[in-house]
Protein backbone atom coordinates (compact mmCIF):
# COMPACT_ATOMS: atom_id res chain seq x y z
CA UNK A 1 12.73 34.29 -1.07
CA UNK A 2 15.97 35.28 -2.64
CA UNK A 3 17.58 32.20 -4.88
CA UNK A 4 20.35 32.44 -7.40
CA UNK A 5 19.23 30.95 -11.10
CA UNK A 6 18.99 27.34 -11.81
CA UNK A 7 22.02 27.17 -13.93
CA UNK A 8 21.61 23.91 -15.53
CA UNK A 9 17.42 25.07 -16.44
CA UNK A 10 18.76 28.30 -18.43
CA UNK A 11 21.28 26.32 -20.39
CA UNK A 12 18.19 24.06 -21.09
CA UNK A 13 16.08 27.38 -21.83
CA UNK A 14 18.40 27.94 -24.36
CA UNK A 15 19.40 25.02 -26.54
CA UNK A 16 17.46 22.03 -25.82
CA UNK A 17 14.51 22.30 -28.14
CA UNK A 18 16.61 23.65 -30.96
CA UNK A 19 19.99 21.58 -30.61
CA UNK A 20 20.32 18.84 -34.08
CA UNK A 21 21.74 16.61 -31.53
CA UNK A 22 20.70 16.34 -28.12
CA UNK A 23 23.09 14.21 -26.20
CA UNK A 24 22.19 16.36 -22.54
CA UNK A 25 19.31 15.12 -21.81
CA UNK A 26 18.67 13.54 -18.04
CA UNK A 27 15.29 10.94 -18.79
CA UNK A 28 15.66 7.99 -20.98
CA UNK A 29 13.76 8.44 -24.38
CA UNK A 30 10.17 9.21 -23.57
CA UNK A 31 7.29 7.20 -24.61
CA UNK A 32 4.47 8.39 -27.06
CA UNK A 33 1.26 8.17 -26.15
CA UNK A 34 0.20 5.57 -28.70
CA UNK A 35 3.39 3.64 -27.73
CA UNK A 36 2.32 3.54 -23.81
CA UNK A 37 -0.89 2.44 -24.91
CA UNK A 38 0.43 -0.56 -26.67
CA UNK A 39 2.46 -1.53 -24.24
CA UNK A 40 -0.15 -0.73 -21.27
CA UNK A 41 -3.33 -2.39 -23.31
CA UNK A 42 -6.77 -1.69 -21.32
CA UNK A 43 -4.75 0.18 -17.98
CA UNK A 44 -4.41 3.39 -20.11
CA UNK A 45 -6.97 5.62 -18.94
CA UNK A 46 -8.93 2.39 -17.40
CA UNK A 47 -10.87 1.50 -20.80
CA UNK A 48 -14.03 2.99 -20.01
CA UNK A 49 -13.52 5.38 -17.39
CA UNK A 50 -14.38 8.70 -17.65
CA UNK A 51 -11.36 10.82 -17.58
CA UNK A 52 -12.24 13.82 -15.52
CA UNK A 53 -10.21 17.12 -16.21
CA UNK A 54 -11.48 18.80 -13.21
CA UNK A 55 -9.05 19.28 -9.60
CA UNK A 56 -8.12 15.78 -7.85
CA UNK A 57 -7.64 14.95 -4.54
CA UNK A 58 -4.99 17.42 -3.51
CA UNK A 59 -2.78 14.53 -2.17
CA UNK A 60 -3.03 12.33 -5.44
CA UNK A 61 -5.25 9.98 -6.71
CA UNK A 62 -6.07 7.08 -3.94
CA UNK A 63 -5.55 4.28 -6.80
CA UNK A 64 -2.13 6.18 -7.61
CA UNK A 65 -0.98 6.31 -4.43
CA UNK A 66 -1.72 2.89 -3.79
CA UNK A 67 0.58 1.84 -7.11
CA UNK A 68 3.73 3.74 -5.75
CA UNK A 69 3.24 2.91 -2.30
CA UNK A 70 3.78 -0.83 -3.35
CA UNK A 71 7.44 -0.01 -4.76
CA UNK A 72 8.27 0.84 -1.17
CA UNK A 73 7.28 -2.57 0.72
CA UNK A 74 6.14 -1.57 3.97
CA UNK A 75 4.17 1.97 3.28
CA UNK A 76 0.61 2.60 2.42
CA UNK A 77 -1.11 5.24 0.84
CA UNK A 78 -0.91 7.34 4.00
CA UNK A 79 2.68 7.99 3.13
CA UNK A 80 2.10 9.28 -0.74
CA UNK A 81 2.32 12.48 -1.27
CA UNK A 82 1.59 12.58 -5.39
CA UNK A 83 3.64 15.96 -6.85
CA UNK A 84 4.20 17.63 -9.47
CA UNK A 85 7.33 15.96 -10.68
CA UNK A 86 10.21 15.61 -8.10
CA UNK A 87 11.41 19.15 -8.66
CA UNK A 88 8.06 19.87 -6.74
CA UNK A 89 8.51 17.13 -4.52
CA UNK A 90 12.01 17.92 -3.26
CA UNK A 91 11.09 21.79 -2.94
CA UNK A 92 7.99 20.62 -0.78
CA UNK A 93 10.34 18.54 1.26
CA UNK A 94 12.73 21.58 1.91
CA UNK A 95 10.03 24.43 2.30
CA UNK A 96 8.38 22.34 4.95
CA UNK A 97 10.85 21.15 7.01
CA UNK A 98 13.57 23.69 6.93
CA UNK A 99 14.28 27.06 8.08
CA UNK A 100 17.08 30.23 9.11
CA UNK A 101 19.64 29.03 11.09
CA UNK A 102 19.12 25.14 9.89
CA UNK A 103 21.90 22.98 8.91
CA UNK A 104 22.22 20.79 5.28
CA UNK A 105 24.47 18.59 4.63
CA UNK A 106 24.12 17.90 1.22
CA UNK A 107 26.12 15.42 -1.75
CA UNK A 108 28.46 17.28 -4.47
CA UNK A 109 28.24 17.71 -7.26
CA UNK A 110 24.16 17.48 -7.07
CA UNK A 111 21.31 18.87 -8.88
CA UNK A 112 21.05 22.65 -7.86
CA UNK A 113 18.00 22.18 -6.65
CA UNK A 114 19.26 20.11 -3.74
CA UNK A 115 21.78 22.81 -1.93
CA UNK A 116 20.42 26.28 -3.41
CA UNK A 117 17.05 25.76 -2.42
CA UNK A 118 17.74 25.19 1.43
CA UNK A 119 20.21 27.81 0.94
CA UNK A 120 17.42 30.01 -0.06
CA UNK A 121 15.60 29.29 3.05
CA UNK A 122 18.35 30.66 5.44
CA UNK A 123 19.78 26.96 5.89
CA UNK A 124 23.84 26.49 6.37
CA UNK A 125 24.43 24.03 3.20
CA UNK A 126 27.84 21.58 3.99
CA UNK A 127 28.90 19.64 0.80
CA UNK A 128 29.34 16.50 1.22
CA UNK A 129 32.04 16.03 -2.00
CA UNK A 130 31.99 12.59 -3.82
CA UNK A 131 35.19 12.47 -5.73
CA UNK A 132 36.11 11.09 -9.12
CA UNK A 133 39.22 9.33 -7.30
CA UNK A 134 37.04 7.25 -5.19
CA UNK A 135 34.69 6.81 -8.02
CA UNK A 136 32.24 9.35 -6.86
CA UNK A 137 31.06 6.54 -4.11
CA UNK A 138 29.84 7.85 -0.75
CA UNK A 139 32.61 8.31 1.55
CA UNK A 140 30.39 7.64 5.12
CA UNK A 141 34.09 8.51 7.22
CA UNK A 142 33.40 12.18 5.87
CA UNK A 143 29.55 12.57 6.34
CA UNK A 144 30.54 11.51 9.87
CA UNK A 145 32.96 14.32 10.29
CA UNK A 146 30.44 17.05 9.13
CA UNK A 147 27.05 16.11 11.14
CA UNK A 148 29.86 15.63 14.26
CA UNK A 149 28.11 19.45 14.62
CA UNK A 150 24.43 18.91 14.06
CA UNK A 151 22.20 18.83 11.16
CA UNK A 152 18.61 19.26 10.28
CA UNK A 153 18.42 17.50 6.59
CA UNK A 154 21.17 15.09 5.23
CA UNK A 155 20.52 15.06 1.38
CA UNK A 156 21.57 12.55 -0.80
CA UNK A 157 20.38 11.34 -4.54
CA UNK A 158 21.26 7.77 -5.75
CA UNK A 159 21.63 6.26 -8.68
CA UNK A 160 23.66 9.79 -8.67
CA UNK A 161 23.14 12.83 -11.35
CA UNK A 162 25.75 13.59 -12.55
CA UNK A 163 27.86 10.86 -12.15
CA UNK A 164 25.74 7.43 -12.23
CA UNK A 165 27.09 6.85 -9.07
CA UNK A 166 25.17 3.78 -7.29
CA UNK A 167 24.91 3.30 -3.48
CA UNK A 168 25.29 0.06 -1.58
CA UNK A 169 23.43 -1.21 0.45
CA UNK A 170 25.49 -1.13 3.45
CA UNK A 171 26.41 2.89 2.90
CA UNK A 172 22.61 3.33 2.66
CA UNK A 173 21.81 1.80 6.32
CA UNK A 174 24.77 4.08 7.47
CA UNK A 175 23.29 7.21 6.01
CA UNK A 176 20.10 5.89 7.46
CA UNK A 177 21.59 4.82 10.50
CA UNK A 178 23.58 8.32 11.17
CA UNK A 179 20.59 10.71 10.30
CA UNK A 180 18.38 8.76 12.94
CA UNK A 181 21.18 8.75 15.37
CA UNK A 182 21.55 12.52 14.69
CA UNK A 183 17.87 13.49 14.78
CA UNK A 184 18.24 14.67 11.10
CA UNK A 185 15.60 14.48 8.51
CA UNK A 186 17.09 12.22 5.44
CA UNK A 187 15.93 13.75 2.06
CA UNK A 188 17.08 10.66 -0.57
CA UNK A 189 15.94 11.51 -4.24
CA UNK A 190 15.75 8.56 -5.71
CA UNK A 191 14.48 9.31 -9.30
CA UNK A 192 16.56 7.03 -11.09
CA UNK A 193 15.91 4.18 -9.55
CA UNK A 194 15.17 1.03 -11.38
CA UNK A 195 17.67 2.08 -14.36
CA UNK A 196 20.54 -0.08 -13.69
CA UNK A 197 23.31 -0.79 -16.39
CA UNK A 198 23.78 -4.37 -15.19
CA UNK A 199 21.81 -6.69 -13.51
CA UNK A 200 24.49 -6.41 -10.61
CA UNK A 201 23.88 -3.09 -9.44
CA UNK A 202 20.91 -1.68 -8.02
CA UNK A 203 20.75 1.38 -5.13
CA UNK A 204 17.85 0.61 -2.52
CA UNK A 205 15.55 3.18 -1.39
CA UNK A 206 16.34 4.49 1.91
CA UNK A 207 12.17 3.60 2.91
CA UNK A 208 14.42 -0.27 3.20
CA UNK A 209 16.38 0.98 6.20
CA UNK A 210 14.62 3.92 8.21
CA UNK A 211 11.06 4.40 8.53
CA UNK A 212 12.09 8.24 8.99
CA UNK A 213 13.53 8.19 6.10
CA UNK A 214 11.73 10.59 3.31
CA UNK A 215 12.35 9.21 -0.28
CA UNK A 216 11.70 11.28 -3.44
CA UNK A 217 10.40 9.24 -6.90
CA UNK A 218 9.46 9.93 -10.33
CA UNK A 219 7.52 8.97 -13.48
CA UNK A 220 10.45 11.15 -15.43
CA UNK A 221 14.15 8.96 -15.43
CA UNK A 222 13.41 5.88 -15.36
CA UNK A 223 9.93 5.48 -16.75
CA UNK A 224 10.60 7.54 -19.56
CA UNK A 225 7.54 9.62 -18.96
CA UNK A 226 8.62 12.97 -17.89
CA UNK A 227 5.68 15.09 -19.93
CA UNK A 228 3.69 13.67 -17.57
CA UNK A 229 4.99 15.69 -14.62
CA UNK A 230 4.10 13.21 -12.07
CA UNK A 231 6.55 12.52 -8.86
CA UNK A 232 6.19 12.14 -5.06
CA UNK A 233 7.04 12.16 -1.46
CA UNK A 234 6.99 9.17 0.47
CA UNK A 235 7.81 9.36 4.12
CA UNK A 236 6.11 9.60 8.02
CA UNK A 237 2.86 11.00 7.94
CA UNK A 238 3.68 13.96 9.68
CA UNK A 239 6.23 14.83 6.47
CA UNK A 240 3.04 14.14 4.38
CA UNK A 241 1.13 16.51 6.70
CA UNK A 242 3.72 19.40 6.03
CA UNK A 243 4.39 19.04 2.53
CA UNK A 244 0.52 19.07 1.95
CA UNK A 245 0.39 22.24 3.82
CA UNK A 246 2.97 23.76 1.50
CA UNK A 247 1.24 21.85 -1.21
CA UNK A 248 -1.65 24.12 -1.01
CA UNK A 249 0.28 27.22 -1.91
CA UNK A 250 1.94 25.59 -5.25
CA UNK A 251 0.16 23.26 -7.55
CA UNK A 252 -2.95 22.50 -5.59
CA UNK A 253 -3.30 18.84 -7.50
CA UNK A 254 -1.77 16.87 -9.62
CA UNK A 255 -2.68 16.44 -13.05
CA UNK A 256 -6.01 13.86 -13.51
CA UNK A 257 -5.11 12.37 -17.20
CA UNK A 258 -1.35 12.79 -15.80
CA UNK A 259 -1.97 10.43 -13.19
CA UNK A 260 -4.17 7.76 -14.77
CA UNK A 261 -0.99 7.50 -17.48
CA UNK A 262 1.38 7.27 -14.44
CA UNK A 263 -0.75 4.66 -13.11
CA UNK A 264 -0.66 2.57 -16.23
CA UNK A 265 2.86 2.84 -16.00
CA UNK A 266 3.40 1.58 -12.49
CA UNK A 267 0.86 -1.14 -13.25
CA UNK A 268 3.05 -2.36 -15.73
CA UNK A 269 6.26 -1.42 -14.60
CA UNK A 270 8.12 -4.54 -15.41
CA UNK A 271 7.52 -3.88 -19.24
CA UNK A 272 8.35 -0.11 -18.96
CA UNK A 273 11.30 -0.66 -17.17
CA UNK A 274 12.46 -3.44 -19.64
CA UNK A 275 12.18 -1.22 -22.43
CA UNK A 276 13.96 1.33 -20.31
CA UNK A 277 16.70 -0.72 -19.68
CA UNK A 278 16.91 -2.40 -22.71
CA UNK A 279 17.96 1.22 -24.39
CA UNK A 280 19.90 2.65 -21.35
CA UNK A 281 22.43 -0.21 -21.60
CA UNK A 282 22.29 -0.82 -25.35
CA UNK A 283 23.42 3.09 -25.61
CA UNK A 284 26.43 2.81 -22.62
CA UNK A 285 27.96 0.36 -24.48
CA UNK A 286 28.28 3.23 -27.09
CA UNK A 287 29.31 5.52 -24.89
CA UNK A 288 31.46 3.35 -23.08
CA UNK A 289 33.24 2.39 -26.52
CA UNK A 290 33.73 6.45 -27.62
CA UNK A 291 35.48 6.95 -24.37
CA UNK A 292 38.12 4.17 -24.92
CA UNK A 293 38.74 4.73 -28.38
CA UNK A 294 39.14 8.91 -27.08
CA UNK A 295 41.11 8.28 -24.35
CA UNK A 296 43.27 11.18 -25.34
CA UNK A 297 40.38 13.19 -25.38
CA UNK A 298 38.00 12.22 -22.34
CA UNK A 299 37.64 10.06 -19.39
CA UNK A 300 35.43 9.02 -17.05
CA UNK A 301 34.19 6.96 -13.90
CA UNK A 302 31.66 4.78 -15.68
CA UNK A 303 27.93 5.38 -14.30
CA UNK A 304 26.61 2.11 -12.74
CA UNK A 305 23.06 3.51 -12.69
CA UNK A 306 20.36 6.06 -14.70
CA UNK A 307 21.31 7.51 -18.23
CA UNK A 308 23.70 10.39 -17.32
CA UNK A 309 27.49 10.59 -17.02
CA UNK A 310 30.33 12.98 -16.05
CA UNK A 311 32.80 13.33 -18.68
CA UNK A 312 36.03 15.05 -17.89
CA UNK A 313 37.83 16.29 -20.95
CA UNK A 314 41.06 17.18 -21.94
CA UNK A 315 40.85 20.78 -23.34
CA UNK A 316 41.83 23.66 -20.98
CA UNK A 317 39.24 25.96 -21.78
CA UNK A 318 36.60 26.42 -19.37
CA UNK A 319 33.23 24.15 -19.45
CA UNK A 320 30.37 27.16 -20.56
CA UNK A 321 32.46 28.47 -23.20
CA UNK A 322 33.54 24.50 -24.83
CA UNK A 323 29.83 23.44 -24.25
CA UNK A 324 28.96 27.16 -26.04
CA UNK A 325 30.77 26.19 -29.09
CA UNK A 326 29.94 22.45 -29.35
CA UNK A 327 26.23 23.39 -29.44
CA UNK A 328 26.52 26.69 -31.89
CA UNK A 329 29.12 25.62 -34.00
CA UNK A 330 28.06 21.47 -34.28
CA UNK A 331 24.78 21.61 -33.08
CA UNK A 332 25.75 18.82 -30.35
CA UNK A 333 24.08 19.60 -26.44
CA UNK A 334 25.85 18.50 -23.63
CA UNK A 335 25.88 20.18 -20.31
CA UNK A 336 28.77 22.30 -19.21
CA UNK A 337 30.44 21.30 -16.30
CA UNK A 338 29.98 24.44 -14.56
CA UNK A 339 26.25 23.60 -13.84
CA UNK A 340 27.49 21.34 -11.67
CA UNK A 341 29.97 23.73 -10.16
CA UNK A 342 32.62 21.48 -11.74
CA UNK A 343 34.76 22.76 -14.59
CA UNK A 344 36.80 20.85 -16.75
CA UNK A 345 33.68 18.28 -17.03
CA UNK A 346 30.36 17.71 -19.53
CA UNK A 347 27.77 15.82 -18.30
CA UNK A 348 26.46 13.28 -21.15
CA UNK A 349 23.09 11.72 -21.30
CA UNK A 350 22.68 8.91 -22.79
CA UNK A 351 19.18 7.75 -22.82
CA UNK A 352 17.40 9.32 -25.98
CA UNK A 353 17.91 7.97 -29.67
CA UNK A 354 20.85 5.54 -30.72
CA UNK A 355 21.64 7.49 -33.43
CA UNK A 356 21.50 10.61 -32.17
CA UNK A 357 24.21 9.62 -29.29
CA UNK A 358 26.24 8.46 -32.07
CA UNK A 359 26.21 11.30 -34.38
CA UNK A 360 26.60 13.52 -31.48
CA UNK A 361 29.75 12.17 -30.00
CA UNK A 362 31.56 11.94 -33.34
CA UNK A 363 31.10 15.57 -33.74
CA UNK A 364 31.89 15.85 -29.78
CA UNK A 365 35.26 14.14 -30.42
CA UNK A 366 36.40 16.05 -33.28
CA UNK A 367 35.48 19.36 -31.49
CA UNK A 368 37.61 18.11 -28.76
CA UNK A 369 40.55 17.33 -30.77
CA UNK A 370 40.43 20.41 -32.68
CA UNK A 371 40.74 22.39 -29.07
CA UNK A 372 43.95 20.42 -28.45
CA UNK A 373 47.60 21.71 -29.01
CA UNK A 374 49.28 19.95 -32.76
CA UNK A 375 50.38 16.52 -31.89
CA UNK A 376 53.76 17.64 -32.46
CA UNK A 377 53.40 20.22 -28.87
CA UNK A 378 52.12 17.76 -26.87
């Protein structure tokens, strides 16, 4: 398996523990453990039940499964596969159902993972490109044009990373409607689902429109839990069947203490997600704000959904080397455009500490303005 390096990952390798301010991040602020447990009471690690730190069942614990089958009305257990985080869910997905010669059609900008790993596995990848001046929504007229030829695997990911772009509900049953039509396997990650900016906007899961469809979910975005490195599959049994094939070659299990904390979570998901919400929204507002009162500087299509979004600024210099100098220089992360395969953009997350957001784009917007010709040249 030949597969080029997971651009966005290095840049991580190299700053993100060691950055003063870390505006990059992906996952709303994570809990601590003694925080989870207050909020959780007696469902952490079910009071007085042994916690075993031996293998599990290789397809997640039957209580777990049960919990996220139940945020997809209609599924059972049967269709949980429990992962190691969605990076090892979507590369199940991909290793089991894909081959040489296969045909992706796959949403741009994306997460790497979702066009270079099919890539790696001899598949054709055709981006399917969301564009700022349609406010990175899904355009179905062009995912239309480029199945017209086949496909194996559409692959889409709403609430959107890097953009916070949502999906409707009526360009989900067309994606839905168009891979079954098509005979295509429908790969929807789905990890930030649940963290909407506004009680307006909320993408459904494709598991609402397509019983074919396979949906990928995760205790990382919007539960604010990502140490735990707990995600999963859920799809047709015989997806289940393959992945757990593959499954056997990789992780073997999930995590046992992982997935009692996951199921904690879930059983209290209305409280996570409240607390979730309650500082993804209070912290767009400050985003939101900084990008008016910089207009000169940045803009943006506002994200509707999740904690990230993609920040075009006004500097010609290209994305790696700006992001380079922010984060030596100022000691501000972001994420450099070109992770995305997008220059002239940062992606900005804005889900960890208030004033840490704050701090960082102050610094952000004076490094910016210092890249700009005088005021008197412009």
């Amino acid at each position: 398996m030949k597969i080029e390096p997971f651009s966005i990952e290095r840049w991580f390798g190299r700053y993100e523990f060691t950055a003063r301010h870390n505006i990059a991040e992906s996952c709303v602020k994570p809990f601590t453990l003694s925080e989870l447990a207050d909020l959780c009471g007696a469902d952490v690690f079910h009071g007085d039940r042994p916690v075993g730190l031996g293998y599990t069942d290789s397809r997640g614990l039957p209580e777990l499964r049960e919990e996220i089958a139940r945020l997809y009305p209609g599924r059972g257990p049967e269709n949980v596969l429990v992962t190691a985080g969605a990076i090892e869910a979507n590369f199940l997905v991909f290793g089991a159902l894909l081959g040489p010669g296969d045909t992706v059609i796959s949403e741009f900008p994306a997460y790497q993972q979702l066009y270079e790993v099919p890539r790696s596995l001899g598949a054709e990848v055709k981006l399917w490109h969301l564009e700022a001046e349609k406010g990175f929504r899904a355009d179905i007229s062009e995912l239309e044009g480029l199945v017209a030829q086949g496909a194996r695997m559409i692959v889409i990911n709403h609430p959107h990373n890097p953009t916070g772009a949502a999906i409707d509900s009526g360009s989900m049953a067309a994606v839905c409607e168009i891979a079954e039509q098509r005979g295509a396997y429908l790969l929807s990650d789905e990890v930030y689902r649940g963290l909407s900016l506004s009680d307006a906007v909320a993408s459904p899961s494709a598991q609402r429109f397509s019983d074919d469809a396979v949906s990928v979910g995760s205790m990382s975005k919007a539960y604010g839990l990502s140490g735990l490195r707990i995600g999963w599959v859920v799809g047709p049994g015989e997806v289940i069947e393959k992945c757990l094939t593959l499954r056997d070659y990789t992780s073997i299990c999930p995590a046992g203490p992982s997935q009692l904390l996951a199921m904690a979570a879930l059983r209290n998901a209305e409280k996570v997600l409240a607390r979730n919400r309650a500082i993804a929204r209070k912290n767009f507002a400050i985003l939101d704000e900084w990008v008016r009162a910089n207009s000169g500087l940045v803009s943006y299509v506002p994200p509707k959904e999740g904690v990230v979004a993609f920040v075009k600024y006004a500097p010609q210099a290209p994305s790696l080397d700006m992001a380079t100098e922010i984060v030596t220089q100022d000691g501000v992360l972001v994420v450099p455009g070109s992770c995305f395969e997008m220059e002239g953009y940062f992606r900005i997350g804005f889900g960890g500490d208030t004033a840490t957001l704050e701090t960082g784009l102050a610094l952000l917007a004076t490094r910016l303005e210092s890249k700009l010709p005088p005021r008197d040249a412009r």
